[in-house]
N, C-alpha and C. Protein backbone atom coordinates (compact mmCIF):
# COMPACT_ATOMS: atom_id res chain seq x y z
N UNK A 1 15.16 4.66 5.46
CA UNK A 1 13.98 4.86 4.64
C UNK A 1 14.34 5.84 3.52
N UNK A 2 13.70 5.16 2.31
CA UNK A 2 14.58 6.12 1.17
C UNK A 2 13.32 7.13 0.92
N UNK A 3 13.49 8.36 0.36
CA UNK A 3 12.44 9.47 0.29
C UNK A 3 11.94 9.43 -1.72
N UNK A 4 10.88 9.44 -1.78
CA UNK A 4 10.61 9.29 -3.43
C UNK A 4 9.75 10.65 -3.85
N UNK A 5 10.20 10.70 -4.82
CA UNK A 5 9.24 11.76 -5.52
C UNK A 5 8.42 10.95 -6.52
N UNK A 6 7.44 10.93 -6.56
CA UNK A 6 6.49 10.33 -7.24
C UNK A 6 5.88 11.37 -8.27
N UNK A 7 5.37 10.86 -9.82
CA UNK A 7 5.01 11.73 -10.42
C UNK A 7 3.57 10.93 -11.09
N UNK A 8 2.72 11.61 -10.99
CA UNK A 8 2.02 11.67 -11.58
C UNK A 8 0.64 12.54 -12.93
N UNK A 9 0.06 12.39 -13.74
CA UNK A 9 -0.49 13.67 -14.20
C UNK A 9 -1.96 12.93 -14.56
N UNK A 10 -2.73 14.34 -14.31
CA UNK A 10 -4.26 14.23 -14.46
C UNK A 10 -4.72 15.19 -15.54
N UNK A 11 -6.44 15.23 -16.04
CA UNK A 11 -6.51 15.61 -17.22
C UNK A 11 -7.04 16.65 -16.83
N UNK A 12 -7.23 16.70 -15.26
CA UNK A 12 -7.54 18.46 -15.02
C UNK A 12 -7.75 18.39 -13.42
N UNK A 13 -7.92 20.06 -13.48
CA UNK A 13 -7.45 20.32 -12.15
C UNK A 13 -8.72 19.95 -11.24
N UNK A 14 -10.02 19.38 -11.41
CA UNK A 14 -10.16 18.92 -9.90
C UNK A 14 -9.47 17.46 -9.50
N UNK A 15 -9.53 16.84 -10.84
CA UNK A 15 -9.02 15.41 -10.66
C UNK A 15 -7.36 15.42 -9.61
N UNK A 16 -6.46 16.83 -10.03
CA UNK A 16 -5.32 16.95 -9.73
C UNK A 16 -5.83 17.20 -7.66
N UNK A 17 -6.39 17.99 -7.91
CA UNK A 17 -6.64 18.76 -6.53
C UNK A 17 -7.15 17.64 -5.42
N UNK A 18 -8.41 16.98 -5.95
CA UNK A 18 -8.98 15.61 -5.12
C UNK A 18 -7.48 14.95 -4.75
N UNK A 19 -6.88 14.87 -5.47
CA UNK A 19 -5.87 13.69 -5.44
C UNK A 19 -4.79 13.39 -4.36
N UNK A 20 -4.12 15.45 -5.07
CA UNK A 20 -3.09 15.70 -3.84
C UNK A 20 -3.63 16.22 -2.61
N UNK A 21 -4.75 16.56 -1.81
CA UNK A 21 -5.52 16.71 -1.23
C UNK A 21 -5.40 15.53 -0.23
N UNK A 22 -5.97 14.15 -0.60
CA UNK A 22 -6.36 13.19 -0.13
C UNK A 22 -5.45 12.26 0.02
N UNK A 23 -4.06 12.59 -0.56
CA UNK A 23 -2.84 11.69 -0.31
C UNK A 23 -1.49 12.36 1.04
N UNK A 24 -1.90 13.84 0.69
CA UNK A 24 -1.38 14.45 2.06
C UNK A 24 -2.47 14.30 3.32
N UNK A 25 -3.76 14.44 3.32
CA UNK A 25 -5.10 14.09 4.36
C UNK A 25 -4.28 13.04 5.43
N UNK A 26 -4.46 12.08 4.25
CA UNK A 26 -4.33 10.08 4.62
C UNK A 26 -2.70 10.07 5.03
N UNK A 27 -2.16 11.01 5.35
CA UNK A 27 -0.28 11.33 4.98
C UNK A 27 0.02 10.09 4.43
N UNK A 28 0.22 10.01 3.20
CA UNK A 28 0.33 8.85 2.46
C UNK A 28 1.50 9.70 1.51
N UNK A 29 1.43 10.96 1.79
CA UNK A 29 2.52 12.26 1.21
C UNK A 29 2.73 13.46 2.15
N UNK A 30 4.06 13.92 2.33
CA UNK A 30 4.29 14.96 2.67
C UNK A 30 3.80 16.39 2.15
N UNK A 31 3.98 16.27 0.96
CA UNK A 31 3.39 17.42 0.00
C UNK A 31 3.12 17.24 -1.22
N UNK A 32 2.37 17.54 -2.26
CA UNK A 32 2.15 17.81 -3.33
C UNK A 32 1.93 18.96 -4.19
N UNK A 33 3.10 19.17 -5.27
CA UNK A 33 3.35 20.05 -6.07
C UNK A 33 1.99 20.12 -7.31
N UNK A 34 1.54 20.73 -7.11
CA UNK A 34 0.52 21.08 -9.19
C UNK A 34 0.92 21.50 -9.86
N UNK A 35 1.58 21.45 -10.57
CA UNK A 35 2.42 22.03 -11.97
C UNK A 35 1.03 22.70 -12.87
N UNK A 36 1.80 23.53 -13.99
CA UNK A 36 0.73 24.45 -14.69
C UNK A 36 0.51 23.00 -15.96
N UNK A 37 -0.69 22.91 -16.26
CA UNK A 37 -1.03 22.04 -17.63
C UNK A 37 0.51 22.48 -18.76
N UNK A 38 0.29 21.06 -19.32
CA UNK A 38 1.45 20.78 -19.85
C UNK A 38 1.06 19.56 -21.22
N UNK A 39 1.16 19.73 -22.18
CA UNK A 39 0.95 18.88 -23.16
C UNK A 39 1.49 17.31 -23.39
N UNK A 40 0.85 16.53 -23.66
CA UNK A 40 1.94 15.24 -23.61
C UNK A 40 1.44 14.27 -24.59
N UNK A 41 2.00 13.88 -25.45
CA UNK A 41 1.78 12.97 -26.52
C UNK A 41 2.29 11.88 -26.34
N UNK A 42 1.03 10.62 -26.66
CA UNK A 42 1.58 9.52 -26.09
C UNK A 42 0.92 8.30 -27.20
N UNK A 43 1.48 7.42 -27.34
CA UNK A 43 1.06 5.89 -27.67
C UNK A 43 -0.25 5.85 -27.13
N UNK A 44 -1.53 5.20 -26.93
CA UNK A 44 -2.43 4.19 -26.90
C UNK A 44 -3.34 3.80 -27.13
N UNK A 45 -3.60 2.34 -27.45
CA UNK A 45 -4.04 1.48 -27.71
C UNK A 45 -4.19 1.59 -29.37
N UNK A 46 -3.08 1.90 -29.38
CA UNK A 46 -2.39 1.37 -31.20
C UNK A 46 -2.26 3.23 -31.99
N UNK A 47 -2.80 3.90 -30.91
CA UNK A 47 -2.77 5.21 -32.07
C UNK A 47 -2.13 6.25 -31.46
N UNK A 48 -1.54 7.39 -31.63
CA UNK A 48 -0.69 8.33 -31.24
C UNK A 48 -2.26 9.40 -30.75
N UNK A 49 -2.09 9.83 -29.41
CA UNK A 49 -2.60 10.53 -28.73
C UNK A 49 -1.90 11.80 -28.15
N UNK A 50 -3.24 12.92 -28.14
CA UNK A 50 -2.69 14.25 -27.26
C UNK A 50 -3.52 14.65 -26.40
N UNK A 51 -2.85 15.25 -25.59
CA UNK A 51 -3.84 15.92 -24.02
C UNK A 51 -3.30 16.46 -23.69
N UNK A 52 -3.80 17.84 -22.88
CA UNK A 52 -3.04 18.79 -21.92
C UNK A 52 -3.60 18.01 -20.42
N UNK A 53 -2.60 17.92 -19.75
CA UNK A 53 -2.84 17.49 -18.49
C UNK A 53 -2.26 18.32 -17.07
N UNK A 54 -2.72 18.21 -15.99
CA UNK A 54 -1.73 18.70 -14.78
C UNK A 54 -0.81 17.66 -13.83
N UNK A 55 0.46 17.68 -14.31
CA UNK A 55 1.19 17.02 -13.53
C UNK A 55 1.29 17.46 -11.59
N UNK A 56 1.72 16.20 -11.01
CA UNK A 56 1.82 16.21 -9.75
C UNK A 56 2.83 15.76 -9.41
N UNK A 57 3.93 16.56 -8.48
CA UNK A 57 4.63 16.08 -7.92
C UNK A 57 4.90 15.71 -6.48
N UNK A 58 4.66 14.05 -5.90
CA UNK A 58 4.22 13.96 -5.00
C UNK A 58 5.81 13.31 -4.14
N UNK A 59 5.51 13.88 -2.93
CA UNK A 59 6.73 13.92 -2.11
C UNK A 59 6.38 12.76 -1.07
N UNK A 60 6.85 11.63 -1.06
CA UNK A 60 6.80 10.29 -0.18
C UNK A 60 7.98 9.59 0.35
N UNK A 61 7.43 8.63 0.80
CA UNK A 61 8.76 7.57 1.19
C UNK A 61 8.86 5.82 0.79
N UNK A 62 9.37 5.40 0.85
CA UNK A 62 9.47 3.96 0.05
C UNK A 62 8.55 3.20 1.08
N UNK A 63 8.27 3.57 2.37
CA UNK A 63 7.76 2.99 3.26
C UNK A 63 6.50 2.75 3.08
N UNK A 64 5.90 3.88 2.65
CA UNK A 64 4.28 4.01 2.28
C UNK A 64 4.18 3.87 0.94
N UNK A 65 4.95 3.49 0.09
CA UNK A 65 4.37 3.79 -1.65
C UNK A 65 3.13 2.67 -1.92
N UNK A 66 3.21 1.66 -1.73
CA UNK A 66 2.43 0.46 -2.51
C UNK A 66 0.79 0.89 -1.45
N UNK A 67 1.09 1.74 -0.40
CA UNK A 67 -0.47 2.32 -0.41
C UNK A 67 -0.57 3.87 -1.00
N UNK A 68 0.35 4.35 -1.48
CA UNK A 68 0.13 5.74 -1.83
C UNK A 68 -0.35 5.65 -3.48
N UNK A 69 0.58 4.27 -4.26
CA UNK A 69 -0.08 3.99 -5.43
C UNK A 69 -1.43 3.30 -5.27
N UNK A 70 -1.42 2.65 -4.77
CA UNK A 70 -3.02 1.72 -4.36
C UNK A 70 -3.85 3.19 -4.91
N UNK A 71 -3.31 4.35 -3.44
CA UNK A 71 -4.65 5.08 -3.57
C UNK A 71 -4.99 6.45 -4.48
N UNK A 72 -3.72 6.49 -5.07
CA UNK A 72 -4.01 7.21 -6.73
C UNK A 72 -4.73 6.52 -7.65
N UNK A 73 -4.50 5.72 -7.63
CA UNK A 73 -5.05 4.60 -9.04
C UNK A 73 -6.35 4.34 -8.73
N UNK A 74 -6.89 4.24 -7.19
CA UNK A 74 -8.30 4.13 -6.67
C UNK A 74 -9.29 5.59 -7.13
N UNK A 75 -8.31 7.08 -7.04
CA UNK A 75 -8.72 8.02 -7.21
C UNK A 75 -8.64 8.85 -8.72
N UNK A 76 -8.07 8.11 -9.57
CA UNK A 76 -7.55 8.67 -11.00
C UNK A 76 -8.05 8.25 -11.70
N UNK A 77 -8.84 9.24 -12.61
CA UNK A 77 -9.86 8.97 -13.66
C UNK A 77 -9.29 8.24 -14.78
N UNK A 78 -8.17 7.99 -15.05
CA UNK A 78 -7.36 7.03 -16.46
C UNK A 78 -7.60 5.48 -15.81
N UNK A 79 -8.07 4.52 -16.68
CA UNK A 79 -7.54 3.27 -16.84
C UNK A 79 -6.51 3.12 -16.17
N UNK A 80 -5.44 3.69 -17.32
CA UNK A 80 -4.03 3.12 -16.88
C UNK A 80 -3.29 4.57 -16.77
N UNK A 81 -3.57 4.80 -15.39
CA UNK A 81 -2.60 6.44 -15.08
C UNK A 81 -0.94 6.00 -14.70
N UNK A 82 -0.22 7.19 -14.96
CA UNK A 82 1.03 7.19 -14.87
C UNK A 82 1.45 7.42 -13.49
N UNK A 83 1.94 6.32 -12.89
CA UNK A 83 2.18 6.55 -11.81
C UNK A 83 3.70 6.18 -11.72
N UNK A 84 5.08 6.92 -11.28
CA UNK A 84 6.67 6.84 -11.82
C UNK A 84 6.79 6.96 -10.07
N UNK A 85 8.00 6.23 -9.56
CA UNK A 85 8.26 6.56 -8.23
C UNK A 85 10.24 6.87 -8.58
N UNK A 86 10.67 7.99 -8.20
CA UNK A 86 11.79 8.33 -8.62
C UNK A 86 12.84 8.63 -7.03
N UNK A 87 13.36 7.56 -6.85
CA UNK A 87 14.30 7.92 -5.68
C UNK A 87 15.32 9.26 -5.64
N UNK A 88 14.80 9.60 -4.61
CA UNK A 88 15.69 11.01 -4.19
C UNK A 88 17.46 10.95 -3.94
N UNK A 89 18.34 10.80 -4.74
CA UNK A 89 19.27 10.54 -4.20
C UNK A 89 19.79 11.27 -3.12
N UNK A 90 20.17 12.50 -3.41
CA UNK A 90 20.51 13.70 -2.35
C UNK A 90 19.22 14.97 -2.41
N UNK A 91 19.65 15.54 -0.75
CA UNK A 91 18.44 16.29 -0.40
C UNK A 91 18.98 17.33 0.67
N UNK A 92 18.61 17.91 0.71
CA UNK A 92 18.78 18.98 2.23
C UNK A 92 18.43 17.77 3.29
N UNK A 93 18.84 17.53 4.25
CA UNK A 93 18.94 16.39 5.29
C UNK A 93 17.01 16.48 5.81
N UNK A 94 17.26 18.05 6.83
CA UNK A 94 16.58 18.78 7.06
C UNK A 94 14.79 18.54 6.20
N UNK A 95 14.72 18.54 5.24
CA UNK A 95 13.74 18.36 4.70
C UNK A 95 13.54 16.87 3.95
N UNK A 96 14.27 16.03 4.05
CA UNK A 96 13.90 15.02 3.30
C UNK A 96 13.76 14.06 5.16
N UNK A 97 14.15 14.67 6.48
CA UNK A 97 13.51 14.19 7.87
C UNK A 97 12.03 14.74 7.89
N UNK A 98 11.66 16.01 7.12
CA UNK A 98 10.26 16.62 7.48
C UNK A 98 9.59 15.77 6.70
N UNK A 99 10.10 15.20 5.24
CA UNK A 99 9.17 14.28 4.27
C UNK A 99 8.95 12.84 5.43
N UNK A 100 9.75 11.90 6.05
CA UNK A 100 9.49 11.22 6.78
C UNK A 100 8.80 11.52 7.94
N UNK A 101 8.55 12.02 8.50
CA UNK A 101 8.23 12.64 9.80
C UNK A 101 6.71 12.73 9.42
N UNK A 102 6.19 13.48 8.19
CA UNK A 102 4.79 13.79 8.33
C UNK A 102 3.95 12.65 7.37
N UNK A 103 4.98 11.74 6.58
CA UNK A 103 4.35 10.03 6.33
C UNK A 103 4.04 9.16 7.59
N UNK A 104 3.40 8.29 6.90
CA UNK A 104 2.79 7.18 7.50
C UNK A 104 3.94 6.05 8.11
């Protein structure tokens, strides 16, 4: 089972808090990081956009993702939120068994 860090970002902190909250609850995640607001300029729907948002860094496994995205996207106030799943190549052994262990 491969271990993922998943990233995602919200446009504020209860949206952030509900989120990682309810994805460690459901262990659908081991843990989730809140990063401090962070600016991000982006493309859409034809015009260049800005927002400060709070990124999340969410600690999973390949086993559970297609319900851990299901249930961000169920809980995230964007249309179309950023949801990135980034395989862990190397890890402390030790802690990437505690990331499996407390998933689904």
């Amino acid at each position: 089972m491969e271990t993922l860090l998943v990233i995602t970002n919200c446009p504020d902190e209860e949206a952030a808090n509900a989120i990682a909250l309810a994805v460690v609850e459901e262990k659908l995640a081991a843990c989730v990081t809140i990063l401090p607001r962070v600016q991000s300029i982006y493309r859409w729907q034809g015009g260049v956009e800005s927002a400060t948002e709070i990124p999340l860094l969410i600690k999973a496994t390949t086993r559970n993702y297609p319900a851990l995205e299901a249930r961000i996207k169920a809980l995230h106030p964007y249309d179309v939120p950023e949801i990135i799943a980034l395989p862990i190549a190397c890890g402390l052994p030790a802690y990437l068994n505690w990331v499996a262990t407390e998933t689904l």
